[in-house]
Protein backbone atom coordinates (compact mmCIF):
# COMPACT_ATOMS: atom_id res chain seq x y z
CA UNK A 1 -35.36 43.31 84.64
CA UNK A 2 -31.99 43.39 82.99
CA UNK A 3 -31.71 39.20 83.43
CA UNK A 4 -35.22 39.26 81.88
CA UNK A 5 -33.99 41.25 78.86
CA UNK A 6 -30.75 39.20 78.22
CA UNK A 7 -33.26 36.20 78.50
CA UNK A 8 -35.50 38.02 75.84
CA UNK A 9 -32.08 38.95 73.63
CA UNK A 10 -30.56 35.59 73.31
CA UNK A 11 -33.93 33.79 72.92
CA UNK A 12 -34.38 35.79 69.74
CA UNK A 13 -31.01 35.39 68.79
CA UNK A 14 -31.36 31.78 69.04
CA UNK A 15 -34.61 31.53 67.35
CA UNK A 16 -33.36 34.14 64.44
CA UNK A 17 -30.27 31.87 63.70
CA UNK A 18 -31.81 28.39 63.43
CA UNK A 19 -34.55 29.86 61.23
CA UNK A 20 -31.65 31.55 58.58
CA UNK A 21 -30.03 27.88 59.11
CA UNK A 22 -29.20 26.87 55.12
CA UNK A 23 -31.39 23.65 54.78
CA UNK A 24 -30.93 23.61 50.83
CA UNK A 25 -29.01 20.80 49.13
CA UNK A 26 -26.92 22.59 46.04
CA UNK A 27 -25.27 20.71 43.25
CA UNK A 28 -23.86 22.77 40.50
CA UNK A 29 -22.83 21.13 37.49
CA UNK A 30 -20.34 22.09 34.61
CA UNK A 31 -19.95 19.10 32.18
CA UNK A 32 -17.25 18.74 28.79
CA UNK A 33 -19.82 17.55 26.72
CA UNK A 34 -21.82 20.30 26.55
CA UNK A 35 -24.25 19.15 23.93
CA UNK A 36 -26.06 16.49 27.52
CA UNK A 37 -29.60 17.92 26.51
CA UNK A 38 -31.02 16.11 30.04
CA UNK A 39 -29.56 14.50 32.80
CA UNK A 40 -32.16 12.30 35.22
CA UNK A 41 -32.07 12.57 38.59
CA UNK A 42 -33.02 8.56 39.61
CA UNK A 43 -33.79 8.40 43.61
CA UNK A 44 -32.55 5.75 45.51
CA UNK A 45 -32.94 6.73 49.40
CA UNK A 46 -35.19 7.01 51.47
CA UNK A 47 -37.83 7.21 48.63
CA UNK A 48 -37.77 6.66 45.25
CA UNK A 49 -37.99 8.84 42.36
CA UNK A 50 -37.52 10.52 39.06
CA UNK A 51 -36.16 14.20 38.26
CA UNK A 52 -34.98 15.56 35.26
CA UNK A 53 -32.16 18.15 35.01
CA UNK A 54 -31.47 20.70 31.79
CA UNK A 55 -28.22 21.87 31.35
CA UNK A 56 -27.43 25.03 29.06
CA UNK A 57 -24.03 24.72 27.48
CA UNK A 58 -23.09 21.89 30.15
CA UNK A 59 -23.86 24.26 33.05
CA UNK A 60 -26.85 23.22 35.70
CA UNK A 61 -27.44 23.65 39.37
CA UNK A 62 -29.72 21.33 41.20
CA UNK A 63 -31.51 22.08 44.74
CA UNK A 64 -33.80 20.64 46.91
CA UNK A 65 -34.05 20.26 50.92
CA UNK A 66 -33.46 16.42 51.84
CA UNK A 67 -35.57 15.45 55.29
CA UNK A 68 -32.32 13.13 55.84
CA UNK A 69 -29.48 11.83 53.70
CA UNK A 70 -30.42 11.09 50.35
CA UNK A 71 -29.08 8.80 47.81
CA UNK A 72 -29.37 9.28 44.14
CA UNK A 73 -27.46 8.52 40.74
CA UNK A 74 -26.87 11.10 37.91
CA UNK A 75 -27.91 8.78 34.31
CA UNK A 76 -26.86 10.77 30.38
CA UNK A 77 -29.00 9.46 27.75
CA UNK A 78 -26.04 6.81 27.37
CA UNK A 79 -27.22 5.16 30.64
CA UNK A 80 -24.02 6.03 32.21
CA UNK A 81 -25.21 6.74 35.78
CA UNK A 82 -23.28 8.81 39.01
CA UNK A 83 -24.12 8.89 42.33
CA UNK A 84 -24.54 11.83 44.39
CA UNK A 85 -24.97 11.96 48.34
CA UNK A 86 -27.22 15.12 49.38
CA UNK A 87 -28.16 16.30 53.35
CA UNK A 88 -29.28 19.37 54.67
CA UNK A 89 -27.17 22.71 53.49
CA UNK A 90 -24.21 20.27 51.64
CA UNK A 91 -22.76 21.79 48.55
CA UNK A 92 -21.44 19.32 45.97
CA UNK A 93 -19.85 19.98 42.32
CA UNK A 94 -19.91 17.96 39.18
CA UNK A 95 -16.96 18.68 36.26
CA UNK A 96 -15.78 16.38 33.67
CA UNK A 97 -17.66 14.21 31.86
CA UNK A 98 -19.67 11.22 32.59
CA UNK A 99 -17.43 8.96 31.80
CA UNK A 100 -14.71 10.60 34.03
CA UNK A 101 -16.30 12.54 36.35
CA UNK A 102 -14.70 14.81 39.67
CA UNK A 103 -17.32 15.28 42.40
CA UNK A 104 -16.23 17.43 45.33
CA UNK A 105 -18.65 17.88 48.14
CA UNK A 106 -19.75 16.72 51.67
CA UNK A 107 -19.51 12.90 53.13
CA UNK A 108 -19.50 9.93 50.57
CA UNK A 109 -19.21 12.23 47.82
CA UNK A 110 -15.49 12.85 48.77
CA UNK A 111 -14.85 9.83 49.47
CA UNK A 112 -16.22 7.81 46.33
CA UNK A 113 -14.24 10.47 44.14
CA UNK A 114 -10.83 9.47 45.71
CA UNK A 115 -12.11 5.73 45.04
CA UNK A 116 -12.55 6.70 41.60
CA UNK A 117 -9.29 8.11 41.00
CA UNK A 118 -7.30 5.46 42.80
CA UNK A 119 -8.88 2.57 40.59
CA UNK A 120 -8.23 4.56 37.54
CA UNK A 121 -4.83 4.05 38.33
CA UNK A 122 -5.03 0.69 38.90
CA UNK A 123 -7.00 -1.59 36.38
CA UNK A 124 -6.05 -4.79 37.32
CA UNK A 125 -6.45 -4.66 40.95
CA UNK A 126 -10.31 -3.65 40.90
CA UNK A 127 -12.03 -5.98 42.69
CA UNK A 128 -9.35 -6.18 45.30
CA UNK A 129 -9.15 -1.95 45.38
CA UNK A 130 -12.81 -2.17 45.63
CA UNK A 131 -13.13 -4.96 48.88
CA UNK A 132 -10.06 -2.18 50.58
CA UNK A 133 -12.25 0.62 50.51
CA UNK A 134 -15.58 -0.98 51.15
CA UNK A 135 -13.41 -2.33 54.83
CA UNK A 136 -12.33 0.97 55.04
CA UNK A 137 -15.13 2.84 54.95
CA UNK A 138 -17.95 0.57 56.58
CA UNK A 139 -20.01 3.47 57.75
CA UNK A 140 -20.31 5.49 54.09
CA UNK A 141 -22.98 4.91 51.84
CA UNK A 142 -20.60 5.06 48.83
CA UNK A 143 -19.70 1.48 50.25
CA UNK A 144 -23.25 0.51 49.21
CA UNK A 145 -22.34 1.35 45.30
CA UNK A 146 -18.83 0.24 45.23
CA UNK A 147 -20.70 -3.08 46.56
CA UNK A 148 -23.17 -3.29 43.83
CA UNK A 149 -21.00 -2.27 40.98
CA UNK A 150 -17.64 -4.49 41.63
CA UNK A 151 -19.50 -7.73 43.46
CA UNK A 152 -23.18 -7.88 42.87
CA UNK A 153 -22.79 -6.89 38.48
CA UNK A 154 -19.96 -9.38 38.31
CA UNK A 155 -20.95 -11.83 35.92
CA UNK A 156 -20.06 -15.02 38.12
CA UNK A 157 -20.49 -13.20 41.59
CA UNK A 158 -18.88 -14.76 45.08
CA UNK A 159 -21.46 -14.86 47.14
CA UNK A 160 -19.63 -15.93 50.09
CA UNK A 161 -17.38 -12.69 49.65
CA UNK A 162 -20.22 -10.64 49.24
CA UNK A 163 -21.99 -11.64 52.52
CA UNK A 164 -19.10 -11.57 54.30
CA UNK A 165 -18.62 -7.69 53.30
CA UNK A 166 -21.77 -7.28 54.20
CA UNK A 167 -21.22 -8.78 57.08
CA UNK A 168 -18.59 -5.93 58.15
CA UNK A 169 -20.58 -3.22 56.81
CA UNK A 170 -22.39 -0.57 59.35
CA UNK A 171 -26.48 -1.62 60.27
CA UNK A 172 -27.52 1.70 58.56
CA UNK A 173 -25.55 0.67 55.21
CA UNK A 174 -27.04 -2.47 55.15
CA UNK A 175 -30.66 -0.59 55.79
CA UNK A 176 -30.09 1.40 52.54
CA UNK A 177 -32.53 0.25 49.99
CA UNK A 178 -29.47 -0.83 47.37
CA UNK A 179 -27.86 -3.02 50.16
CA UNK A 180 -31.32 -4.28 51.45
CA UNK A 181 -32.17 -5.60 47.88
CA UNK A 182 -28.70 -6.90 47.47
CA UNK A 183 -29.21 -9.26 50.75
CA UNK A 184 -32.59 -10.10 49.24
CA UNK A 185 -31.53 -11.65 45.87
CA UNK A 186 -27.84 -13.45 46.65
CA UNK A 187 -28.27 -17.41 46.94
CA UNK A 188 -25.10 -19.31 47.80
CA UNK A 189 -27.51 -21.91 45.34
CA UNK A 190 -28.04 -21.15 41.73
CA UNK A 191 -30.96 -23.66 41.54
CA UNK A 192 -32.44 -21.71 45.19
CA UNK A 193 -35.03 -18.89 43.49
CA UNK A 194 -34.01 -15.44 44.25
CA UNK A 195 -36.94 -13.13 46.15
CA UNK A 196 -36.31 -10.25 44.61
CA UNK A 197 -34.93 -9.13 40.95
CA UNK A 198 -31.48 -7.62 41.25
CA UNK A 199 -31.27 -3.78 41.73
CA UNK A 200 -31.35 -2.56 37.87
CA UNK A 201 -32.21 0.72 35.83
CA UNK A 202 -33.33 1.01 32.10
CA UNK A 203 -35.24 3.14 29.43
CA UNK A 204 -37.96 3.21 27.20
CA UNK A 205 -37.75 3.90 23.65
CA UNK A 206 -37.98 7.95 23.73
CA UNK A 207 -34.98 7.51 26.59
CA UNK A 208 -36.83 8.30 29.11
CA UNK A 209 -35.63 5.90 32.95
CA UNK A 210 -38.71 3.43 33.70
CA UNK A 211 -39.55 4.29 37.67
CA UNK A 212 -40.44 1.44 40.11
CA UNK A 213 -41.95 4.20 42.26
CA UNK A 214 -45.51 4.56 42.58
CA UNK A 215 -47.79 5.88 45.10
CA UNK A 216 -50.37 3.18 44.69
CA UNK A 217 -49.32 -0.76 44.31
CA UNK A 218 -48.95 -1.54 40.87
CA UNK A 219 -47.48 -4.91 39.35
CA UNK A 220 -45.13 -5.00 36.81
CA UNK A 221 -44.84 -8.15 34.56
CA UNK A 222 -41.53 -8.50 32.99
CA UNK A 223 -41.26 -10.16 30.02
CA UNK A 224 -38.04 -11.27 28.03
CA UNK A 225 -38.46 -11.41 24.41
CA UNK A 226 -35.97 -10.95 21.21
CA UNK A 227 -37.07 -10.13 17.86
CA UNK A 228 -35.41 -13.33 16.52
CA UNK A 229 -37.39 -15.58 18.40
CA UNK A 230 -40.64 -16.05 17.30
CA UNK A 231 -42.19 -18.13 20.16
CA UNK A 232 -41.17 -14.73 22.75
CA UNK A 233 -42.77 -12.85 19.73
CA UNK A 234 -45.87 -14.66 19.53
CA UNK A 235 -46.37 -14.69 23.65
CA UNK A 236 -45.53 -11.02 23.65
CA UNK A 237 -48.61 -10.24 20.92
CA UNK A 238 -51.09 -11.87 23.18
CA UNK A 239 -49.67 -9.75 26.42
CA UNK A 240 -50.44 -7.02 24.39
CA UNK A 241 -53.71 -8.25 24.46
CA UNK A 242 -54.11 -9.17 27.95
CA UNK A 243 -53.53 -5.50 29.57
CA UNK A 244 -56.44 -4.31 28.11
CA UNK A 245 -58.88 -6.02 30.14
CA UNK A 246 -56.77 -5.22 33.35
CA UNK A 247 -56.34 -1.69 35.47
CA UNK A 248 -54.41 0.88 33.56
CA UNK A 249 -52.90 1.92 37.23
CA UNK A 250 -52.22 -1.12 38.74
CA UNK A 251 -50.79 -3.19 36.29
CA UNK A 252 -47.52 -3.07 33.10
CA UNK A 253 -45.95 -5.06 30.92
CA UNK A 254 -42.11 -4.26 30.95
CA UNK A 255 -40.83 -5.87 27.95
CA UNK A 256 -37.12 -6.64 27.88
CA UNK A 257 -35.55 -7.62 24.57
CA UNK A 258 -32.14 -9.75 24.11
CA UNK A 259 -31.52 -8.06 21.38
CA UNK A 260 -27.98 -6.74 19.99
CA UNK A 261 -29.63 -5.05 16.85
CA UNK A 262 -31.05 -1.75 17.68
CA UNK A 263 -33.31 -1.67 13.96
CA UNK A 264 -34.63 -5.37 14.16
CA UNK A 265 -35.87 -4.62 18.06
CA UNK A 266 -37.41 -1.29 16.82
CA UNK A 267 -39.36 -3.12 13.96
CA UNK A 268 -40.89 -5.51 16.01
CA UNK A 269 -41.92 -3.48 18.91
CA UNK A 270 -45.42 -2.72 20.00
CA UNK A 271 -46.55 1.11 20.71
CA UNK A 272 -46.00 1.66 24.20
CA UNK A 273 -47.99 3.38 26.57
CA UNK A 274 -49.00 3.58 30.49
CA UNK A 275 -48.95 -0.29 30.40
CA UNK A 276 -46.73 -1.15 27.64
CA UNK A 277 -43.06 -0.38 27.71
CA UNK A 278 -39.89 -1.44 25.62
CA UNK A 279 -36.83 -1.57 26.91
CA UNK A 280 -32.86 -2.92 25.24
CA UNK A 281 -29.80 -2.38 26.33
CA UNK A 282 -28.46 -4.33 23.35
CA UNK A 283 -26.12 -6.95 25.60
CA UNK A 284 -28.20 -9.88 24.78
CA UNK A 285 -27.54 -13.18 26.73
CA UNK A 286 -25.32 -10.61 28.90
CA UNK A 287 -28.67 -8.96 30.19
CA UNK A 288 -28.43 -8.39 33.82
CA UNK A 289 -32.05 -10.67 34.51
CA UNK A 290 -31.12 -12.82 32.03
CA UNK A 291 -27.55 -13.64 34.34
CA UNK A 292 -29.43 -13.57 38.23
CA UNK A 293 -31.71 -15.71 36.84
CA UNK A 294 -29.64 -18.05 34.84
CA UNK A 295 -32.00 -17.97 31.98
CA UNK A 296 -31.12 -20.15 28.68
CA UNK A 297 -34.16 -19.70 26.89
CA UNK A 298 -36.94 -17.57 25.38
CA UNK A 299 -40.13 -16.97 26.46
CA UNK A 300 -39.94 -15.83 29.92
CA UNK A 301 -41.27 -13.29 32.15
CA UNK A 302 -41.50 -12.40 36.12
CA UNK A 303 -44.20 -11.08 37.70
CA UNK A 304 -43.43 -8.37 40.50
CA UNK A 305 -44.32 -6.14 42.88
CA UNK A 306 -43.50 -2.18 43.02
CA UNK A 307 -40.50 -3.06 45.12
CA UNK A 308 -39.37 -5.68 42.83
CA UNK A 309 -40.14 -8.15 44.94
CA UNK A 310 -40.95 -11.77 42.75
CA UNK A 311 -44.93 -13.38 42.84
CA UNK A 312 -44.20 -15.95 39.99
CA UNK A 313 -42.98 -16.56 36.43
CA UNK A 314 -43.58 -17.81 33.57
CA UNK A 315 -47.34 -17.26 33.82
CA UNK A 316 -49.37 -16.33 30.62
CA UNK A 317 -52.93 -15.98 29.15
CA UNK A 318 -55.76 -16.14 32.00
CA UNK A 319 -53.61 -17.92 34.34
CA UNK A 320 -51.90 -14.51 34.36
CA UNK A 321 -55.40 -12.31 34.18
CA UNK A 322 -56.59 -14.20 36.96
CA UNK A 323 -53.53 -14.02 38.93
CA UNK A 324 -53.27 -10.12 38.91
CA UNK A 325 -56.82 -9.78 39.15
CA UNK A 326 -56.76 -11.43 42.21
CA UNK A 327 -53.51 -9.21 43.85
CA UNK A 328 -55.86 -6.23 42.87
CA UNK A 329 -58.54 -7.32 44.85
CA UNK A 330 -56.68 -8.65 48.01
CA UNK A 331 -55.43 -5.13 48.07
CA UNK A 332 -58.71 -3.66 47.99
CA UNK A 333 -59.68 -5.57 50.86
CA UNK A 334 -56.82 -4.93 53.42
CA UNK A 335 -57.71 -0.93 53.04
């Protein structure tokens, strides 16, 4: 009887602990510039997503329960974005500023930080600081961003170095959607055609991050234009014509100007809405798209899938209404 009531005893003990087990990811945030009206949240891994965080006076916390290790970036309305690792009952803190932040928490969070500060030291050595602790720390996921930001944005990127990191990198690294998308879209050939478009964030108009999330499929068409050139112009008028007689849901126009002038893009844009979006970041020919895909002249545009994965280009007028119309329906059919 005595056994039997032990049994009982540490059976409820047991079941009492696990269940007051702290699941809940916490970041707490306390920022210099305290007058950040928003920070978003953008979602990386395992799904992808869009939050948006208020601070008061620079202060914030954030929490949610992550099924498994989650990957994320922290973007101002400057578009100057930090990630954040988050797993079940980890506790990380943000202070300084964007532009210099410390992070102190759990896992990669840690160890990204002491990247930060060690290349902030040394300015010249970056891409050779950068290789060192991508070696070093094969089995983080803050390899995955240090991979991205110091081989994959370079503007003439070694490919050959970057497979070869790869290469050394741990399988569930290289599973990570940034890493998977990286392997996708590098071509030892610059004539070869990339798969996919290069892992890339941006913002409408009102500042708000353009999500390549969506429940159902939905194409994206995206379409370099300047307000200089009047050919882009002229092709961009007659998009704005074309999503009209297609599904509101399934299929946008992501217009991407090569602009440097913030008030001659603004006067020639086109209202947005659910299908129409316009999007600068005022680098011109510097554009990320415009250096993956080598591209030396206006108009152009890429169709896509959700998961930026490449149909065709430079496809306008039916052609293009056809096209998509025809995706929608082969969609229809496989469900």
């Amino acid at each position: 009887m005595k056994l039997i009531i032990r049994f009982i005893f540490f059976y409820s003990f047991v079941i009492l602990t696990s269940c007051s087990e702290n699941n809940t990811f916490t970041l707490t945030g306390e920022l210099s510039n305290k007058k950040e009206k928003y920070i978003i949240a953008i979602y990386d891994d395992p799904i992808g997503k869009i939050d948006t965080i208020k601070p008061i006076d620079g202060k914030f916390e954030y929490t949610f329960i992550p099924d498994t290790i989650t990957m994320f970036r922290l973007a101002n309305d400057s578009g100057i974005a930090i990630p954040v690792f988050a797993d079940k009952g980890w506790e990380v803190s943000l202070k300084g500023s964007f532009a210099n932040p410390y992070i102190k928490g759990n896992g990669p969070n840690d160890e990204l930080q002491n990247f930060r500060e060690r290349i902030s030291k040394d300015t010249i050595n970056k891409a050779l600081l950068a290789k060192e602790f991508i070696l070093n720390n094969r089995t983080s996921y803050a390899s995955a961003y240090v991979l991205n930001q110091y081989f994959i944005q370079d503007k003439n990127p070694d490919i050959k170095e970057i497979k070869e990191l790869i290469a050394q990198i741990d399988g569930h690294v290289k599973d990570c959607r940034i890493v998977d998308i990286i392997q996708k879209t590098i071509t030892e050939n610059k004539e070869q055609k990339s798969e996919y478009i290069n892992y890339f964030s941006c913002k409408d108009r009102k500042g708000k991050y353009v999500s390549w999330s969506s429940k159902d499929e939905q194409y994206t068409l995206v379409n370099l234009w300047a307000s200089w050139d009047d050919k882009s112009i002229a092709i961009r008028d007659s998009l704005y014509n074309t999503i009209k007689e297609l599904p509101k849901k399934e299929f946008r126009v992501l217009n991407i100007s090569i602009d440097f002038d913030k008030k001659a893009w603004n006067n020639k844009c086109k209202e947005e809405n659910e299908q129409w979006i316009e999007t600068c970041d005022f680098k011109g020919w510097d554009n990320s798209i415009i250096k993956q895909f080598d591209i030396s002249k206006l108009p152009y545009n890429i169709l896509v899938t959700k998961n930026r994965k490449i149909i065709t280009r430079c496809i306008y007028g039916n052609e293009l209404k056809e096209k998509v119309e025809n995706l929608i329906q082969e969609n229809k059919n496989k469900k």
